[in-house]
N, C-alpha and C. Protein backbone atom coordinates (compact mmCIF):
# COMPACT_ATOMS: atom_id res chain seq x y z
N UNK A 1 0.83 -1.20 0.00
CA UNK A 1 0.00 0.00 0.00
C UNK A 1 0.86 1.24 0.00
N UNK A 2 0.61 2.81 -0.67
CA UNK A 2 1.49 3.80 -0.60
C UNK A 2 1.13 4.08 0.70
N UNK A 3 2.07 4.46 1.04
CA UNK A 3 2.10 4.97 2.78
C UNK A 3 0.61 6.28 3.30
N UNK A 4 0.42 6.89 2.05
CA UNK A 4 -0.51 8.14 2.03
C UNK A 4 -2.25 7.10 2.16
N UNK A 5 -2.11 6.21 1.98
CA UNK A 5 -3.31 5.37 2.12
C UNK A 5 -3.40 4.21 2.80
N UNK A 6 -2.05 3.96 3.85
CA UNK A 6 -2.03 2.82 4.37
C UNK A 6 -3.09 3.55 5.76
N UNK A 7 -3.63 2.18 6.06
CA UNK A 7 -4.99 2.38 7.06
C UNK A 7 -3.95 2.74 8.45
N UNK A 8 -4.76 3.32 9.35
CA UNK A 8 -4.12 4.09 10.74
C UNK A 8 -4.27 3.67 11.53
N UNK A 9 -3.15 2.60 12.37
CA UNK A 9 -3.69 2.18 13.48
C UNK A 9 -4.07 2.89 14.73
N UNK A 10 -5.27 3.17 15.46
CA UNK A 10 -5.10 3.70 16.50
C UNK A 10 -5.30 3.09 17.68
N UNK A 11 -4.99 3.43 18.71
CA UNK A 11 -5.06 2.89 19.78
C UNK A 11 -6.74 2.67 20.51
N UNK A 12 -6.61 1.56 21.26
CA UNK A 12 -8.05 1.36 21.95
C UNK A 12 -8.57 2.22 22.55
N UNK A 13 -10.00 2.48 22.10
CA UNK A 13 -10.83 3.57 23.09
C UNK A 13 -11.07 3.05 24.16
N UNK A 14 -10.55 2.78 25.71
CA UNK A 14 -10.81 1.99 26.47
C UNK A 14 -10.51 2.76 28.23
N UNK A 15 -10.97 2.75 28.97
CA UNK A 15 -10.63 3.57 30.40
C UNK A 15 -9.05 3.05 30.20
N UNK A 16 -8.71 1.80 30.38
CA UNK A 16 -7.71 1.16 31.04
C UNK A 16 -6.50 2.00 29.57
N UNK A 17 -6.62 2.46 28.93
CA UNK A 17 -5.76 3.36 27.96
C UNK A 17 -6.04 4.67 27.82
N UNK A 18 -6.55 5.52 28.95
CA UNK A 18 -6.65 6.77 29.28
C UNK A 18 -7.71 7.15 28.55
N UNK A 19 -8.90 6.76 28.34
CA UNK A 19 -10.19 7.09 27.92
C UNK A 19 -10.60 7.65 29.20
N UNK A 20 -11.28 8.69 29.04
CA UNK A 20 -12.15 9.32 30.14
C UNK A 20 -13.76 8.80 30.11
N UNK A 21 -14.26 8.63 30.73
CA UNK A 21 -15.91 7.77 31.00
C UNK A 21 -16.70 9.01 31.33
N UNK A 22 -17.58 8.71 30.73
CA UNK A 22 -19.00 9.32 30.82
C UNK A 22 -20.22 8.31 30.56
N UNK A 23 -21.19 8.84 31.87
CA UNK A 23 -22.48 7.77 32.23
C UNK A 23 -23.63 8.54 31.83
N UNK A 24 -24.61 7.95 31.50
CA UNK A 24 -26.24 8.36 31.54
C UNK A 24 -26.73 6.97 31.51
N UNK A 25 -27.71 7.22 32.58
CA UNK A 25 -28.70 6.08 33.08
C UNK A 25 -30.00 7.24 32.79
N UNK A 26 -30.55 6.29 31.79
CA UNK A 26 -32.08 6.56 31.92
C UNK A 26 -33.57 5.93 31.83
N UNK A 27 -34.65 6.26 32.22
CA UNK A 27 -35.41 5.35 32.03
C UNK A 27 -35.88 5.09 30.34
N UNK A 28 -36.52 3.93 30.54
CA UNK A 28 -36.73 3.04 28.95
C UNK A 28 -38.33 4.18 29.12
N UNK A 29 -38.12 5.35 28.45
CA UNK A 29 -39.24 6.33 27.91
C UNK A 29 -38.97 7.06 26.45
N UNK A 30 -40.25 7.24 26.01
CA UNK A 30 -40.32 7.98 24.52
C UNK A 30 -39.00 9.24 24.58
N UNK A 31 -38.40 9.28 25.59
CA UNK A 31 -37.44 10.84 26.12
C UNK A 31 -36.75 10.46 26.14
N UNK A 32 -36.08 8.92 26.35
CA UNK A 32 -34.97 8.88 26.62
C UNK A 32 -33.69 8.78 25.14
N UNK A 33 -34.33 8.74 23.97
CA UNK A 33 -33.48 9.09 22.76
C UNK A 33 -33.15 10.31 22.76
N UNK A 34 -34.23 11.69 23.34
CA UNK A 34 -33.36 12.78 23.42
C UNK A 34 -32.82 12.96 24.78
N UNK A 35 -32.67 12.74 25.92
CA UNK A 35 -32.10 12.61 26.75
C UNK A 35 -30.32 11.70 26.04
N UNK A 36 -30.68 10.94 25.62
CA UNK A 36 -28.91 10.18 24.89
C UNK A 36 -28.74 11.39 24.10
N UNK A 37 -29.07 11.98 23.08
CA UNK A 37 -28.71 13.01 22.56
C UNK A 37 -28.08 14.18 22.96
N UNK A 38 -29.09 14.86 24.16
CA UNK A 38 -28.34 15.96 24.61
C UNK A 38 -27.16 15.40 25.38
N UNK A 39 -27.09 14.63 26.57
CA UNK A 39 -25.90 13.90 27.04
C UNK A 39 -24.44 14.01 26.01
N UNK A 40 -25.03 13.20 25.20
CA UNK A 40 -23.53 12.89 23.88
C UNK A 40 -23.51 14.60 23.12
N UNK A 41 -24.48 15.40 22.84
CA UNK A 41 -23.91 16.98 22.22
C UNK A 41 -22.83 17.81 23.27
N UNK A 42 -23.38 17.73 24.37
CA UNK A 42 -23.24 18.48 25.31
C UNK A 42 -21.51 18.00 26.13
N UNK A 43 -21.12 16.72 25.98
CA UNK A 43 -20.02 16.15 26.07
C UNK A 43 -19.19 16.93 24.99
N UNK A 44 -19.30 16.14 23.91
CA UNK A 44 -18.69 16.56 22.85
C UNK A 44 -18.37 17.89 22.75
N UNK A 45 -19.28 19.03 22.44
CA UNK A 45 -19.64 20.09 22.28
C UNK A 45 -17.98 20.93 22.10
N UNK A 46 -17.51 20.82 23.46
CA UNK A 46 -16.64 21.71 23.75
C UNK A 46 -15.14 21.12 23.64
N UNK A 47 -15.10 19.94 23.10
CA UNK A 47 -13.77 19.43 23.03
C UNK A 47 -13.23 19.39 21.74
N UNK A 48 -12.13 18.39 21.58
CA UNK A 48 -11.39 18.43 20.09
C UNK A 48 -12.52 17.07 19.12
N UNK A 49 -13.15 16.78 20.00
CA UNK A 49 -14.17 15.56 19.35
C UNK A 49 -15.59 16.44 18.57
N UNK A 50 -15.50 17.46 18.94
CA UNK A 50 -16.95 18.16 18.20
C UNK A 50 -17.15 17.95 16.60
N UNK A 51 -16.06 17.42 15.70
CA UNK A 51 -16.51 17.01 14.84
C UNK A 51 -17.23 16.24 14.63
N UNK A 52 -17.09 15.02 15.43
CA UNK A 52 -18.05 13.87 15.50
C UNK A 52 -19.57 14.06 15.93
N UNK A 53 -19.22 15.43 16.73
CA UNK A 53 -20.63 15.30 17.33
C UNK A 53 -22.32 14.76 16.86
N UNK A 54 -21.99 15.16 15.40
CA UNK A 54 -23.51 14.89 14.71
C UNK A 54 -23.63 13.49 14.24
N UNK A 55 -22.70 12.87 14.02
CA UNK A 55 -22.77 11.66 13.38
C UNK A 55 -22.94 10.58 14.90
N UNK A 56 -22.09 10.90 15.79
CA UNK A 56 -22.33 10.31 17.19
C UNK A 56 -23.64 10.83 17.99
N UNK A 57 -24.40 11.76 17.95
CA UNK A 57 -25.72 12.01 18.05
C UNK A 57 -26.94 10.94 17.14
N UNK A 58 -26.77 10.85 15.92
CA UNK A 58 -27.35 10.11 15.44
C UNK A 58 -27.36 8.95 15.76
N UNK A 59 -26.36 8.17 15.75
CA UNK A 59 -25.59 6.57 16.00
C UNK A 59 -26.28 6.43 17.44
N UNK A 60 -26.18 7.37 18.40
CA UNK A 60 -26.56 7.31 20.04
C UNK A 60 -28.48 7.15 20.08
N UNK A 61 -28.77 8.12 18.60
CA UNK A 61 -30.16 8.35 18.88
C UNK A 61 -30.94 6.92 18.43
N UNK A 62 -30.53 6.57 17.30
CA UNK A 62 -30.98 4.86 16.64
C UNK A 62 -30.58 3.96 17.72
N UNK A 63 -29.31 3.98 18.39
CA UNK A 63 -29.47 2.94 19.27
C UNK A 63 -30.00 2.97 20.57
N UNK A 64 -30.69 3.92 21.09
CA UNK A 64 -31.24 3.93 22.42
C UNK A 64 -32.70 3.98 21.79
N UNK A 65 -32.94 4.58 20.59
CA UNK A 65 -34.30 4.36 20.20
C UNK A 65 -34.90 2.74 20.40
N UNK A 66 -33.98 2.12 19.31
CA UNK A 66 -33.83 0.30 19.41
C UNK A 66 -33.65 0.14 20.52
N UNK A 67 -33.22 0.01 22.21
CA UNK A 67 -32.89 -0.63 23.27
C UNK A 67 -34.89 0.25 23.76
N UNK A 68 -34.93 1.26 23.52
CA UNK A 68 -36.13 1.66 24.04
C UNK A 68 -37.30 1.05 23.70
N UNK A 69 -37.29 0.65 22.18
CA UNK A 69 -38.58 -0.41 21.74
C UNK A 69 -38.63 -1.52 22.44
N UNK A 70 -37.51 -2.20 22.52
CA UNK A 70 -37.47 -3.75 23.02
C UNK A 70 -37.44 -3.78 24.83
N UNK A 71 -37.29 -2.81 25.30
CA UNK A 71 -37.60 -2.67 26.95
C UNK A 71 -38.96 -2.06 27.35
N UNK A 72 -39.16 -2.90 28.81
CA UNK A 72 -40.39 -2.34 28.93
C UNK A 72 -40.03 -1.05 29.86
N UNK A 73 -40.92 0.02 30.28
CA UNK A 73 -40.37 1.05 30.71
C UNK A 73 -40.05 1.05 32.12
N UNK A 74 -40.31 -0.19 32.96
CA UNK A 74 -39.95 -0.21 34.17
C UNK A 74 -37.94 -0.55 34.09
N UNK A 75 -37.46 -0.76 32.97
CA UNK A 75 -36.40 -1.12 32.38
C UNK A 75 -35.43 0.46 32.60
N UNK A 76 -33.90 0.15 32.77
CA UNK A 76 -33.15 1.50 32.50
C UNK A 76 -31.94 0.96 31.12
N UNK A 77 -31.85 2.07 30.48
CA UNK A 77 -31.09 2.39 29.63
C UNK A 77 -29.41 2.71 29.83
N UNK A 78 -28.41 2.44 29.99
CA UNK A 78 -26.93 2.53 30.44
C UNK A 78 -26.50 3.19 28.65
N UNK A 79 -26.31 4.46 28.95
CA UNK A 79 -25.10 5.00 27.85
C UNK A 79 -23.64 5.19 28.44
N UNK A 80 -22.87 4.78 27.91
CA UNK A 80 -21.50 4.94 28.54
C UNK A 80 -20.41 5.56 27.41
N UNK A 81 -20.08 6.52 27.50
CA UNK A 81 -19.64 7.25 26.91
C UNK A 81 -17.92 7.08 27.15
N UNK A 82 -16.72 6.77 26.03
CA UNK A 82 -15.61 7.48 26.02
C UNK A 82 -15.00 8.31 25.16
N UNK A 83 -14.18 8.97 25.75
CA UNK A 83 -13.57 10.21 25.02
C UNK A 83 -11.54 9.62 25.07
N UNK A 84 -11.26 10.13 23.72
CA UNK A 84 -9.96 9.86 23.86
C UNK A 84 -9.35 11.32 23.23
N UNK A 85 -8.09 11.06 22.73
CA UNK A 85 -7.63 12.43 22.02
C UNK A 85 -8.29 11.84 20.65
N UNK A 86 -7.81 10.80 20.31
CA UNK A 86 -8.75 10.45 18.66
C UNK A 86 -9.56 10.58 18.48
N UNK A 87 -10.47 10.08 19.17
CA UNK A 87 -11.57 9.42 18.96
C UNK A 87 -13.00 9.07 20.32
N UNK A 88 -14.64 8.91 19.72
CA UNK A 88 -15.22 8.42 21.15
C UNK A 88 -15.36 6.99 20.95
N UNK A 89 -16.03 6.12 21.95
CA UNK A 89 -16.41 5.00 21.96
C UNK A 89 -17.76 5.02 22.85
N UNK A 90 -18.43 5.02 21.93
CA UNK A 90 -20.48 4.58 22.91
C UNK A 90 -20.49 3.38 23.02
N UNK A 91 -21.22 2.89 24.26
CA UNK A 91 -21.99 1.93 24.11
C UNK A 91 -23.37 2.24 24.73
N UNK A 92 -24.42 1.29 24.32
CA UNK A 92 -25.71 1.77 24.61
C UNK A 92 -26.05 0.11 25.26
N UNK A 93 -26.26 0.06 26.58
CA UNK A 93 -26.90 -1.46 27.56
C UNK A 93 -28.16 -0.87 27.65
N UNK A 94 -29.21 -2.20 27.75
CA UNK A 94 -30.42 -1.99 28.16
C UNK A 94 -30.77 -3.01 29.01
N UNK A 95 -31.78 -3.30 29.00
CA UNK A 95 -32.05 -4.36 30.44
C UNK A 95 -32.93 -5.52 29.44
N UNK A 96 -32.98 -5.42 28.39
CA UNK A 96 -33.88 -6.32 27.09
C UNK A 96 -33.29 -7.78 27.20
N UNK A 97 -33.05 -9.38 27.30
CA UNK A 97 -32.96 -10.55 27.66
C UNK A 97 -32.78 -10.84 25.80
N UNK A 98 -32.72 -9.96 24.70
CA UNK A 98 -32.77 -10.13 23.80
C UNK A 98 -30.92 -9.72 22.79
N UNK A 99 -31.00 -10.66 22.29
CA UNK A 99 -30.10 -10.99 21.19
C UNK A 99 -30.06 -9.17 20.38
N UNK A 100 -29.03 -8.67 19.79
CA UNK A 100 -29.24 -7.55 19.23
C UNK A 100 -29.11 -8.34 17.31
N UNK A 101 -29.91 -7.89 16.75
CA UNK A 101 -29.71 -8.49 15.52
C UNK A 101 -28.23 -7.67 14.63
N UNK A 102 -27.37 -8.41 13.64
CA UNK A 102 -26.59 -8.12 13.16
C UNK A 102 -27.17 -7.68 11.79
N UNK A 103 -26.61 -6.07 10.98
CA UNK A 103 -27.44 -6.34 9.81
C UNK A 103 -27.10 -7.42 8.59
N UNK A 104 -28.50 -6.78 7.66
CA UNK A 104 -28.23 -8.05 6.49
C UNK A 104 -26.85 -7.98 6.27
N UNK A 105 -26.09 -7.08 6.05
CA UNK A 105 -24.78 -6.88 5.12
C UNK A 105 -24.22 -7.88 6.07
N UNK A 106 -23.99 -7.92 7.16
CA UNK A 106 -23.63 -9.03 8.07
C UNK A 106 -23.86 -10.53 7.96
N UNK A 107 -25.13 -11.01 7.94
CA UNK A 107 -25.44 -11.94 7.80
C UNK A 107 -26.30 -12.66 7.06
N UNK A 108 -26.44 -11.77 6.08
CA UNK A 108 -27.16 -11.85 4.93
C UNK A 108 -28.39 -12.08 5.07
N UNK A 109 -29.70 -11.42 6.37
CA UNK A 109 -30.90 -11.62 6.34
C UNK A 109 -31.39 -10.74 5.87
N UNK A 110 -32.67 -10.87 5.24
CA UNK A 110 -33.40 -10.05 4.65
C UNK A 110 -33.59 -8.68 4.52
N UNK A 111 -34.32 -8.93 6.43
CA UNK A 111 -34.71 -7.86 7.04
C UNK A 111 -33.70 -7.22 8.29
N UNK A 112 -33.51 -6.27 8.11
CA UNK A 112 -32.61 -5.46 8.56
C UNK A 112 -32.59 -4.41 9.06
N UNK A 113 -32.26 -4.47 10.57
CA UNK A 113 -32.80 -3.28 11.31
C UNK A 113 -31.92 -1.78 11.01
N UNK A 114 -32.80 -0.50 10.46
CA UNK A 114 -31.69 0.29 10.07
C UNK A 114 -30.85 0.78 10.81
N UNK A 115 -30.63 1.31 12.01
CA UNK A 115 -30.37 1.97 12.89
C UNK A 115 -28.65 1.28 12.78
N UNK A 116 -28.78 -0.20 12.72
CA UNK A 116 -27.75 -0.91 12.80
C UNK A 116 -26.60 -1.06 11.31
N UNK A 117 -27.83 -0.62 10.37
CA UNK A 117 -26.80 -0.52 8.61
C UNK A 117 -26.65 0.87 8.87
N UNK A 118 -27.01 2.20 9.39
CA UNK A 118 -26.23 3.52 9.47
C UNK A 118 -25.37 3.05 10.17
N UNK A 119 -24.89 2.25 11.51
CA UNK A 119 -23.90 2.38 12.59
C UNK A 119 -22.82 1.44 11.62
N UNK A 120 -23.30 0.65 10.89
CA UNK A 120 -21.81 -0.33 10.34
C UNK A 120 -21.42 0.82 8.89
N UNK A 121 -22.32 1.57 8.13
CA UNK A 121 -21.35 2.71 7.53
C UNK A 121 -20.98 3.72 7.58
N UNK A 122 -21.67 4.48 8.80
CA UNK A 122 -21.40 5.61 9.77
C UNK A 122 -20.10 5.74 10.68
N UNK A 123 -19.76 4.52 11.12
CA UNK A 123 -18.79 4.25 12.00
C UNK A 123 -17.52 3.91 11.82
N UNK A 124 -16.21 3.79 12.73
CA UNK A 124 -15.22 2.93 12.24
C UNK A 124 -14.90 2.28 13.08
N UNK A 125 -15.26 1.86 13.87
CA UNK A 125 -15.63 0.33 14.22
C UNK A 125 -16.98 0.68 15.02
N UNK A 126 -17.64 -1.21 15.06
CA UNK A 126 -18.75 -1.66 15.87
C UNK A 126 -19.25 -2.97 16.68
N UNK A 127 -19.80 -2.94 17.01
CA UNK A 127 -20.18 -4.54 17.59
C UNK A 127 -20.99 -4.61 18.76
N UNK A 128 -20.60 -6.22 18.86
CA UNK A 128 -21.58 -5.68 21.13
C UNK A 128 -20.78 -6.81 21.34
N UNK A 129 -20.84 -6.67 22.69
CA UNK A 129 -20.22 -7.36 23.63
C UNK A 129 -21.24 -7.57 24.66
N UNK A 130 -20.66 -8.79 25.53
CA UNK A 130 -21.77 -9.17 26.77
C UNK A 130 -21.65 -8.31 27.86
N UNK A 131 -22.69 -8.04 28.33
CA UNK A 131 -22.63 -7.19 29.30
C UNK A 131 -22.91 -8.07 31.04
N UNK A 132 -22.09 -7.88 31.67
CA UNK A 132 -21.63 -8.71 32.65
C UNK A 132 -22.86 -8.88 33.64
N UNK A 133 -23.95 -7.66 34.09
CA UNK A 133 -25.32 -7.73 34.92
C UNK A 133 -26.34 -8.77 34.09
N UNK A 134 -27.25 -8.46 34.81
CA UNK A 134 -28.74 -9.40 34.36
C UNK A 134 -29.67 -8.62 34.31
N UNK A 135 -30.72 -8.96 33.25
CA UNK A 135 -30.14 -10.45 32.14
C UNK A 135 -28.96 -9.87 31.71
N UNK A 136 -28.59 -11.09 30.80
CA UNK A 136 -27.49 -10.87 30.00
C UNK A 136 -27.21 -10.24 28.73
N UNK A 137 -27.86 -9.31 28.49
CA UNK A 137 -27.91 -9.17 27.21
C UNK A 137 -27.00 -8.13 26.65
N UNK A 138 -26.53 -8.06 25.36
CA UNK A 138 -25.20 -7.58 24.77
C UNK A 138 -25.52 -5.97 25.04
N UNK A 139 -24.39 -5.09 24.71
CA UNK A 139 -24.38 -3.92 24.51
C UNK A 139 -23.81 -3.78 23.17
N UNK A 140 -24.28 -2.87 22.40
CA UNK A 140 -24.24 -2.10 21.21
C UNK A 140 -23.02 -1.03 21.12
N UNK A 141 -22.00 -1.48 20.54
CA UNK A 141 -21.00 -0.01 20.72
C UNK A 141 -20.89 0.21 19.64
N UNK A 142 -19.94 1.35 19.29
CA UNK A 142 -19.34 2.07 18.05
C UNK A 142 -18.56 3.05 18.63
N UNK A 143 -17.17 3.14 17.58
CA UNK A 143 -16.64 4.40 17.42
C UNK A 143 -16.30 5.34 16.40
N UNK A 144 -16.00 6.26 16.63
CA UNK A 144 -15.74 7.14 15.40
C UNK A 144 -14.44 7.60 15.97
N UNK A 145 -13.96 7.85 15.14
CA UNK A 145 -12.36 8.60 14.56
C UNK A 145 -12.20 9.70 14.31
N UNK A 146 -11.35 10.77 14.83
CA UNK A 146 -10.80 11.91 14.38
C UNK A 146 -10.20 11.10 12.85
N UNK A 147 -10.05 12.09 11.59
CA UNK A 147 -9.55 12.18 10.12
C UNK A 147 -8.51 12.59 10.71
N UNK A 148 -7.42 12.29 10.01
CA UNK A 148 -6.32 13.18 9.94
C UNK A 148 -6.15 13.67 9.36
């Protein structure tokens, strides 16, 4: 590859590699997509990450929308927010006992939840991981990248 297009490794968005954490717990309500919203603008807003801000507003708003359909509202919502010098890393937990579907481009099903085909071409990286409380059910992350 010419060096001007070789891909960039960056380092993990992760606490344990000097990521700074940010929490919002909220309840599973029609509010709580803009409640994730203002949270993630209002972070962002003022740092070297404000580029991202709109595209990580969106990505935050589809996936707490999705954790909000599938919970009932006695249910809470976990956004966990990191910040690095690069880059953020979201994840969005809910209290749902449910599988998060992968999209078609993933696994070639049909039907395909969108929220999840903006986050796999919106993003640069994604996935879920298990989330260690009960039930067990995965969390939804993504990050985005400062350009150089």
């Amino acid at each position: 590859m010419h060096p001007q297009t070789a891909p960039v490794t960056r380092p993990s968005i992760r606490v344990a590699a000097g990521a700074r954490p940010h929490l919002l717990s909220t309840p599973s309500t029609p509010f709580a997509p803009k409640a994730a919203r203002d949270f993630v603008r209002a972070v962002l807003r003022r740092t070297p990450l404000a580029p991202l801000a709109d595209t990580a507003v969106l990505l935050t708003s589809e996936a707490v929308t999705s954790a909000h359909l599938r919970t009932p509202r006695s249910a809470d919502i976990l956004l966990r927010l990191l910040t690095a010098g690069h880059g953020v890393r979201i994840s969005v937990h809910d209290e749902a006992p449910v599988r998060i579907p992968r999209p078609a481009a993933v696994t070639g099903e049909r039907d395909a939840d969108l929220g999840l085909l903006l986050t796999g071409e919106l993003s640069d990286d994604w996935g879920t991981t298990p989330f260690g409380g009960l039930p067990r059910s995965p969390s939804l992350w993504f990050e985005l990248h400062l350009k150089d």
